[in-house]
Protein backbone atom coordinates (compact mmCIF):
# COMPACT_ATOMS: atom_id res chain seq x y z
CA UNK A 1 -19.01 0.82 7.19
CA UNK A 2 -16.71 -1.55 9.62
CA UNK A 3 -16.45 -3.35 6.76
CA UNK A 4 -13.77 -0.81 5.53
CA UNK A 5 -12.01 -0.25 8.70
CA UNK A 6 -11.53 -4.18 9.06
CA UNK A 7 -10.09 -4.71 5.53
CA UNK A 8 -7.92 -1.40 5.82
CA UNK A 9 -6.41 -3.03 9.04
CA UNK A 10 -5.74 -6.32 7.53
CA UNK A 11 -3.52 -4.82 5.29
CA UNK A 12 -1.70 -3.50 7.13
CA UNK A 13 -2.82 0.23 6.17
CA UNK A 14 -3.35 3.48 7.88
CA UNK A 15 -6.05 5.94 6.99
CA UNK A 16 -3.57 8.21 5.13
CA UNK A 17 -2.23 5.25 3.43
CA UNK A 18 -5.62 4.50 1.77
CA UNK A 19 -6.16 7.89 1.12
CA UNK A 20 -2.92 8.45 -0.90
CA UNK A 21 -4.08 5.33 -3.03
CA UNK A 22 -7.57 6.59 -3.20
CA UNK A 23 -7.12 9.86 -4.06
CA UNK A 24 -9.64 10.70 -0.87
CA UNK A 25 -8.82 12.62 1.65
CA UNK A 26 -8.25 10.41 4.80
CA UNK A 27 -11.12 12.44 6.47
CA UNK A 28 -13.45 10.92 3.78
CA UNK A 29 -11.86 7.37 4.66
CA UNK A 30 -12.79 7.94 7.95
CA UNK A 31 -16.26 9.26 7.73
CA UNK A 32 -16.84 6.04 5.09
CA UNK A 33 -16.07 3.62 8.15
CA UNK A 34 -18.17 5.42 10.59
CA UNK A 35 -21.06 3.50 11.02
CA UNK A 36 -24.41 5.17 10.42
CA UNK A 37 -22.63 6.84 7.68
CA UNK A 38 -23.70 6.59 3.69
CA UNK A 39 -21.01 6.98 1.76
CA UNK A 40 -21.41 7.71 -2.07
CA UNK A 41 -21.08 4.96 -4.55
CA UNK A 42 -17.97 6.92 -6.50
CA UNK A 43 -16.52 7.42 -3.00
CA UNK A 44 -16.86 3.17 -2.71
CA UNK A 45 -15.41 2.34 -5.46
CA UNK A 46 -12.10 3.98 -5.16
CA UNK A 47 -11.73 3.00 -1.32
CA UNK A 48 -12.33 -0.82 -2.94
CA UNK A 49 -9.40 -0.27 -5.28
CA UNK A 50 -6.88 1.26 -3.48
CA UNK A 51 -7.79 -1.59 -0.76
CA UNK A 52 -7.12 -3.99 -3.73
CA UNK A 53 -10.79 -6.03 -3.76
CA UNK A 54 -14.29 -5.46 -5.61
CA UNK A 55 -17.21 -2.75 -4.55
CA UNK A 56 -19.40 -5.49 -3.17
CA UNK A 57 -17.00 -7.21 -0.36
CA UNK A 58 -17.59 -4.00 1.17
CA UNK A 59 -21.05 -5.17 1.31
CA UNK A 60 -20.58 -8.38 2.30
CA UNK A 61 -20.77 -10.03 5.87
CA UNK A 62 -17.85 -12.29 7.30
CA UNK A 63 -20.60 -14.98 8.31
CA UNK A 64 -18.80 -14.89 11.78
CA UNK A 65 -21.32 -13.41 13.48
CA UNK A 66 -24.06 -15.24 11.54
CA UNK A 67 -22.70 -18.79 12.71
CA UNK A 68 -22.20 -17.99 16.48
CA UNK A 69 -25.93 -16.44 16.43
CA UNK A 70 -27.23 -19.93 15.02
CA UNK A 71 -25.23 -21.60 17.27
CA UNK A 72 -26.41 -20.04 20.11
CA UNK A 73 -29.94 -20.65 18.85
CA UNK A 74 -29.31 -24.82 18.80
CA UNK A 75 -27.84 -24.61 22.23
C-alpha cells in the first residue's frame, strides 16, 4: 500500500521507526507498503496509530491523480 510508504515519509519516519511504535517488525512495515500486497486488518490498524491517523486514510486516495486524469480528459 503506497499509501503507507507516503505518510511514513511525510513524517519524517524510517521503517524501523514505525516499527518500534507499532510493535511490527519493520519487515512487516515493509511488506504492508509493497504494492500487490494484503496486509491484515490488525496489522493496519497499528501501522495507522503509530503513524498518528485513522485505519481508513490508508484507504483513501490523495485526489492528485484523479484531477490531472480529468484534466487531461477536458483538454
Amino acid at each position: 500500500m503506497e499509501k503507507i510508504k507516503r505518510l511514513r515519509k511525510a513524517r519524517g519516519l524510517s521503517l524501523s521507526e514505525v516499527a518500534r511504535l507499532s510493535g511490527l517488525f519493520p519487515e512487516a512495515i515493509a511488506r504492508a507498503e509493497r504494492e500487490g500486497q494484503d496486509p491484515r486488518a490488525s496489522t493496519l490498524s497499528k501501522i495507522a496509530r503509530a503513524l498518528g491517523v485513522p485505519i481508513c486514510e490508508l484507504f483513501e486516495e490523495s485526489g492528485h491523480g484523479q484531477r490531472r486524469a480529468k484534466q487531461t480528459k477536458k483538454a
